[in-house]
N, C-alpha and C. Protein backbone atom coordinates (compact mmCIF):
# COMPACT_ATOMS: atom_id res chain seq x y z
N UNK A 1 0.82 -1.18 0.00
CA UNK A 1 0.00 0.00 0.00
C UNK A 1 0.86 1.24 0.00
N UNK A 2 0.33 2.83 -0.43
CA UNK A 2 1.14 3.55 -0.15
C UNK A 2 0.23 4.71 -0.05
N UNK A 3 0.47 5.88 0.29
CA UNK A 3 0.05 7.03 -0.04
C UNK A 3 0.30 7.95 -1.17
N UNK A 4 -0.76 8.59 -1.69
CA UNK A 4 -0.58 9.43 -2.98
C UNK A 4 0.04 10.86 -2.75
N UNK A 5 1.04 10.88 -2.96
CA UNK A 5 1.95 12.12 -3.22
C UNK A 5 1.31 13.42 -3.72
N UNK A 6 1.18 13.30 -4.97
CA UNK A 6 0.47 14.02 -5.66
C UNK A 6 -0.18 13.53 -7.25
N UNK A 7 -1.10 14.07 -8.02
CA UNK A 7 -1.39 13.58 -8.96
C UNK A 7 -1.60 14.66 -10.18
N UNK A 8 -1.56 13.91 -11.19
CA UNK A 8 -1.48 14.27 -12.68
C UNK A 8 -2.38 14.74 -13.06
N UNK A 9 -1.95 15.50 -14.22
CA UNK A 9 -3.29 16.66 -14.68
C UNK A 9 -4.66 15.80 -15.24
N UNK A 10 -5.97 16.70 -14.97
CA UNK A 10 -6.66 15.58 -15.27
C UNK A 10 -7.30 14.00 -14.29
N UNK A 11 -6.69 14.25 -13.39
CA UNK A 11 -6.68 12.88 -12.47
C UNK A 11 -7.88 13.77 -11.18
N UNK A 12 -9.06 13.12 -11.62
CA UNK A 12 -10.06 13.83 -10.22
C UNK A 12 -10.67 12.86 -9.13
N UNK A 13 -10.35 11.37 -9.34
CA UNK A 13 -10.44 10.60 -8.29
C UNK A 13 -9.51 10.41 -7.18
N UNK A 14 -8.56 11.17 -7.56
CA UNK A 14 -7.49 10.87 -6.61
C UNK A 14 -6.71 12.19 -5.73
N UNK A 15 -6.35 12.25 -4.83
CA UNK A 15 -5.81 13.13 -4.26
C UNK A 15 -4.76 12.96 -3.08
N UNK A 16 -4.06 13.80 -3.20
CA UNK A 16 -2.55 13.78 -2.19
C UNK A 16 -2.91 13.04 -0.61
N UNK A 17 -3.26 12.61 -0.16
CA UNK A 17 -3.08 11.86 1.28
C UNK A 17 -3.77 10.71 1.03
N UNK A 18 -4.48 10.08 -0.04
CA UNK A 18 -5.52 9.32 -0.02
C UNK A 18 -4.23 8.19 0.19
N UNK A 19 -4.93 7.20 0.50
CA UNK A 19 -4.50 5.57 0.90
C UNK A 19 -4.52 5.21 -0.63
N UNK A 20 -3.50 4.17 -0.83
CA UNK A 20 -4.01 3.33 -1.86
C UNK A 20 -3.43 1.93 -1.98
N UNK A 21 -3.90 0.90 -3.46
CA UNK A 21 -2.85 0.15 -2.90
C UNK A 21 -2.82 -0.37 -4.60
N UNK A 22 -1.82 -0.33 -5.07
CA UNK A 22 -1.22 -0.27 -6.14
C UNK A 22 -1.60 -1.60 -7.24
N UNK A 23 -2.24 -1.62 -8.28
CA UNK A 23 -2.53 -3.01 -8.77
C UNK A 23 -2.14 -2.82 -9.81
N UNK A 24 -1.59 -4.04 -10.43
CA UNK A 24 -1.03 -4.56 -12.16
C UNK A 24 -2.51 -4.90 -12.83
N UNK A 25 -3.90 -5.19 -12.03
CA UNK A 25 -4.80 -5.85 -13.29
C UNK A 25 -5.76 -4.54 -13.15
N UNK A 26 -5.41 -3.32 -13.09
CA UNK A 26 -5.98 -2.35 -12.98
C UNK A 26 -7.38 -1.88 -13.72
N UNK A 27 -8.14 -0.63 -13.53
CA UNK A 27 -9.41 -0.34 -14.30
C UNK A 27 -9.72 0.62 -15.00
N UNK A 28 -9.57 0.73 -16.09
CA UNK A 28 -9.63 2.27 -17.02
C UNK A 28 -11.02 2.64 -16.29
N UNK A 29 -12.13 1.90 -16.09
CA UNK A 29 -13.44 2.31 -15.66
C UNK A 29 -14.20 2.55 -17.12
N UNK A 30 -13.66 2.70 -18.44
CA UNK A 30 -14.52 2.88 -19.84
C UNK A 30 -14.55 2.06 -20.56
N UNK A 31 -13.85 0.34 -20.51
CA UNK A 31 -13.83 -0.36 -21.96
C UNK A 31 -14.81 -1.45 -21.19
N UNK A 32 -15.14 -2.32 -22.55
CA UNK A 32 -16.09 -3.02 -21.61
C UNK A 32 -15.78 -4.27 -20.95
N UNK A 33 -14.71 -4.26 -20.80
CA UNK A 33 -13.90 -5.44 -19.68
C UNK A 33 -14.37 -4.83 -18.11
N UNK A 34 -14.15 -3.73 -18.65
CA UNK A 34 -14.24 -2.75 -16.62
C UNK A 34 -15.97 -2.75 -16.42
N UNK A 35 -16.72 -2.68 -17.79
CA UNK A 35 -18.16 -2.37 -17.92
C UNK A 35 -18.85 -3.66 -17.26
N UNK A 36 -18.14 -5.32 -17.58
CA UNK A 36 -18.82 -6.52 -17.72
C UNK A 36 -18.40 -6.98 -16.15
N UNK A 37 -19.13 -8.02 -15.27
CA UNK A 37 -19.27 -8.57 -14.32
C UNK A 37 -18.32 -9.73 -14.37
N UNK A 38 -18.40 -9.87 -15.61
CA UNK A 38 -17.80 -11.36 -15.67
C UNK A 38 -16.07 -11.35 -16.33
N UNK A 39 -15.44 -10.10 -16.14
CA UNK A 39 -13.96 -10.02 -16.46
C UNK A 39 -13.41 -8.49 -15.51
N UNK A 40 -12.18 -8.88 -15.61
CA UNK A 40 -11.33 -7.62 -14.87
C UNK A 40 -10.30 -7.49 -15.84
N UNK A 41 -10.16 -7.81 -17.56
CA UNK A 41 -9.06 -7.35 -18.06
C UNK A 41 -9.02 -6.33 -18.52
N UNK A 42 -8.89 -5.21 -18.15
CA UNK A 42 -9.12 -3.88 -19.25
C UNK A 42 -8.20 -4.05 -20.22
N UNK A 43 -8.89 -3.49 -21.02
CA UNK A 43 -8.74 -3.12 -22.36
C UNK A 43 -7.02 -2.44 -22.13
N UNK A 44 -7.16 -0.93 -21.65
CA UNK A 44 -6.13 -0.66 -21.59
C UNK A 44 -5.04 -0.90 -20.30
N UNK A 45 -5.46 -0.96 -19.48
CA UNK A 45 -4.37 -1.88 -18.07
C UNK A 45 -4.05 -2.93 -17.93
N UNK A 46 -4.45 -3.90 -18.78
CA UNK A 46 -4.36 -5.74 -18.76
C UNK A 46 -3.16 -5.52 -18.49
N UNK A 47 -2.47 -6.86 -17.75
CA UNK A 47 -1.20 -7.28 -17.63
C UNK A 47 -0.19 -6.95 -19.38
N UNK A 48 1.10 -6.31 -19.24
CA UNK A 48 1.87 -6.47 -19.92
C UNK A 48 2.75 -6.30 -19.89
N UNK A 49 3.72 -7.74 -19.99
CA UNK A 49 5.12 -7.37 -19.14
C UNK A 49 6.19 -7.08 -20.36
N UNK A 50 5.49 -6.31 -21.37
CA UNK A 50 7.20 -5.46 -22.25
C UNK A 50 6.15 -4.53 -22.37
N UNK A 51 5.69 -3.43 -21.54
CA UNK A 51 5.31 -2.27 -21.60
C UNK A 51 6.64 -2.04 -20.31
N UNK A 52 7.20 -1.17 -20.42
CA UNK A 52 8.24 -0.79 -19.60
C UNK A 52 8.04 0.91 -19.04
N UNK A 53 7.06 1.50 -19.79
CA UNK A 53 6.99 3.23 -19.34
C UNK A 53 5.42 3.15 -18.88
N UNK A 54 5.25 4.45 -18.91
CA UNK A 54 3.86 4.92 -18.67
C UNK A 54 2.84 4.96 -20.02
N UNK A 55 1.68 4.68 -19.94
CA UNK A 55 0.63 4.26 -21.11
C UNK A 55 0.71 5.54 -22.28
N UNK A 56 0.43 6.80 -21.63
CA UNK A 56 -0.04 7.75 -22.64
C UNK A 56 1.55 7.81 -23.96
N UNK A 57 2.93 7.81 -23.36
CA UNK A 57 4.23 8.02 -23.81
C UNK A 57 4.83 6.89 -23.72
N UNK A 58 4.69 5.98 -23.22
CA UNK A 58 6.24 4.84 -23.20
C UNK A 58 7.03 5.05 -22.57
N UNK A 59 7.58 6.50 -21.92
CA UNK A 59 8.11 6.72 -21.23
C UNK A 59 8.50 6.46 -19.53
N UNK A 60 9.54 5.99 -19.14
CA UNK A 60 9.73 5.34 -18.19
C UNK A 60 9.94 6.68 -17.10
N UNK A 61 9.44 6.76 -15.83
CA UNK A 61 9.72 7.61 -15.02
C UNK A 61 10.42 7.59 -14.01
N UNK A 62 11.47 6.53 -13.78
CA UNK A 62 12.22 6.26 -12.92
C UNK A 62 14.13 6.28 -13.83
N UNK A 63 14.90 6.80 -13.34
CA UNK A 63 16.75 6.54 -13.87
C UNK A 63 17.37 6.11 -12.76
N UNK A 64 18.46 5.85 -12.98
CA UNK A 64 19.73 5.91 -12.43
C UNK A 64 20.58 6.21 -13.45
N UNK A 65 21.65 7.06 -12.66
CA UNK A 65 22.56 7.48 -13.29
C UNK A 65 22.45 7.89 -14.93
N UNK A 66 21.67 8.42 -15.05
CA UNK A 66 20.65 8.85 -16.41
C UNK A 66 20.46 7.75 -17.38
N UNK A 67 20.09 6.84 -16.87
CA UNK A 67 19.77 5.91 -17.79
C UNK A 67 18.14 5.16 -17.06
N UNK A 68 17.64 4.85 -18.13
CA UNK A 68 16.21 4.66 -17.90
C UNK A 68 16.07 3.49 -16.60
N UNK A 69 15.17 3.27 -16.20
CA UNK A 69 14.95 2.33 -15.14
C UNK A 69 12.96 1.66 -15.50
N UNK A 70 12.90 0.24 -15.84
CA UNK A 70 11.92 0.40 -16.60
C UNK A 70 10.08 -0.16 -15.94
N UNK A 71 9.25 0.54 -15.79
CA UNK A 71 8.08 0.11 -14.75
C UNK A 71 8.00 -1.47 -15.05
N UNK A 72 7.88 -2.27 -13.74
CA UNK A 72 7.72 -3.49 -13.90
C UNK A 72 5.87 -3.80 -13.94
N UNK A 73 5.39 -4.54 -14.80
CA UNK A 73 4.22 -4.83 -14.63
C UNK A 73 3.16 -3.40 -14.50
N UNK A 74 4.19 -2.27 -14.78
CA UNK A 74 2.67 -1.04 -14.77
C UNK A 74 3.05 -0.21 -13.48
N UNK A 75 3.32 -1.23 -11.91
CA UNK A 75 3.26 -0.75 -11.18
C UNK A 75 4.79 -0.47 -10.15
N UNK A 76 5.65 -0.99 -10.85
CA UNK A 76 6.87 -0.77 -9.77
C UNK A 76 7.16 -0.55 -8.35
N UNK A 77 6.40 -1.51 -8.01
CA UNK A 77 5.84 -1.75 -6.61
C UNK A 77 6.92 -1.69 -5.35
N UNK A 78 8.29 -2.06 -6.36
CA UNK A 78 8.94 -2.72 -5.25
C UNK A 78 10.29 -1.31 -5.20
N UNK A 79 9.52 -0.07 -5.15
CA UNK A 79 10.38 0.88 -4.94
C UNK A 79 9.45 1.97 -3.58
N UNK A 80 10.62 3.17 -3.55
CA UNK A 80 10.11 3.90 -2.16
C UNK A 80 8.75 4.73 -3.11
N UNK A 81 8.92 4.92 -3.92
CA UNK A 81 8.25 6.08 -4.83
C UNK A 81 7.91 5.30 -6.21
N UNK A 82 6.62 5.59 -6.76
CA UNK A 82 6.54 5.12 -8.31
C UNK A 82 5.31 6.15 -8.52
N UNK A 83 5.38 5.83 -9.81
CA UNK A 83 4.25 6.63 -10.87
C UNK A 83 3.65 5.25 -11.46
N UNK A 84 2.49 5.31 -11.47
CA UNK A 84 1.54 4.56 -11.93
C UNK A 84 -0.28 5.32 -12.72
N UNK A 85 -0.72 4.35 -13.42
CA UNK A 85 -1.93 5.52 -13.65
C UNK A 85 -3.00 5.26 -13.00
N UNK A 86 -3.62 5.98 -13.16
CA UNK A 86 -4.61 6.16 -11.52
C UNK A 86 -5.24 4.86 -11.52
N UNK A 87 -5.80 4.30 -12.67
CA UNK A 87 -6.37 3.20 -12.52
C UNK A 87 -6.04 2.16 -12.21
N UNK A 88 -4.71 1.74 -11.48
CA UNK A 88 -3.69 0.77 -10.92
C UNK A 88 -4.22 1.21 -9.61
């Protein structure tokens, strides 16, 4: 679990102190995987392990030593700090 830091433009479910707790089979809340009773794969959050950045860019938000560092599973769980999208 962690607490939300702060959030991204556009992001109105979420806000700086809220609790959360970080998931890889996450919910856009609009395709109809998130719509149907009978599945949890969204469309756009399903598991995918060679997505390495963030959805909208590809872009990875974590370096060392200026070199990329790449999101595991969406959620990079196993650090002090990550970026994930809200629907994780």
């Amino acid at each position: 679990g962690g607490i939300v830091e702060c959030v991204g433009e556009g992001v109105t479910d979420l806000q700086p102190g809220d609790h959360v707790l970080p998931i890889f089979t996450g919910e856009c809340g609009d395709c109809p995987h998130c719509h149907s009773e009978e599945s949890n794969m969204c469309d756009l959050l399903r598991i995918n392990t060679e997505r390495g950045g963030m959805i909208h860019d590809g872009e990875s938000r974590f370096s060392i030593n200026g070199k990329p560092i790449h999101h595991f599973l969406g959620t990079s769980t196993f650090s002090e700090y990550t970026v994930v999208h809200s629907g994780q």
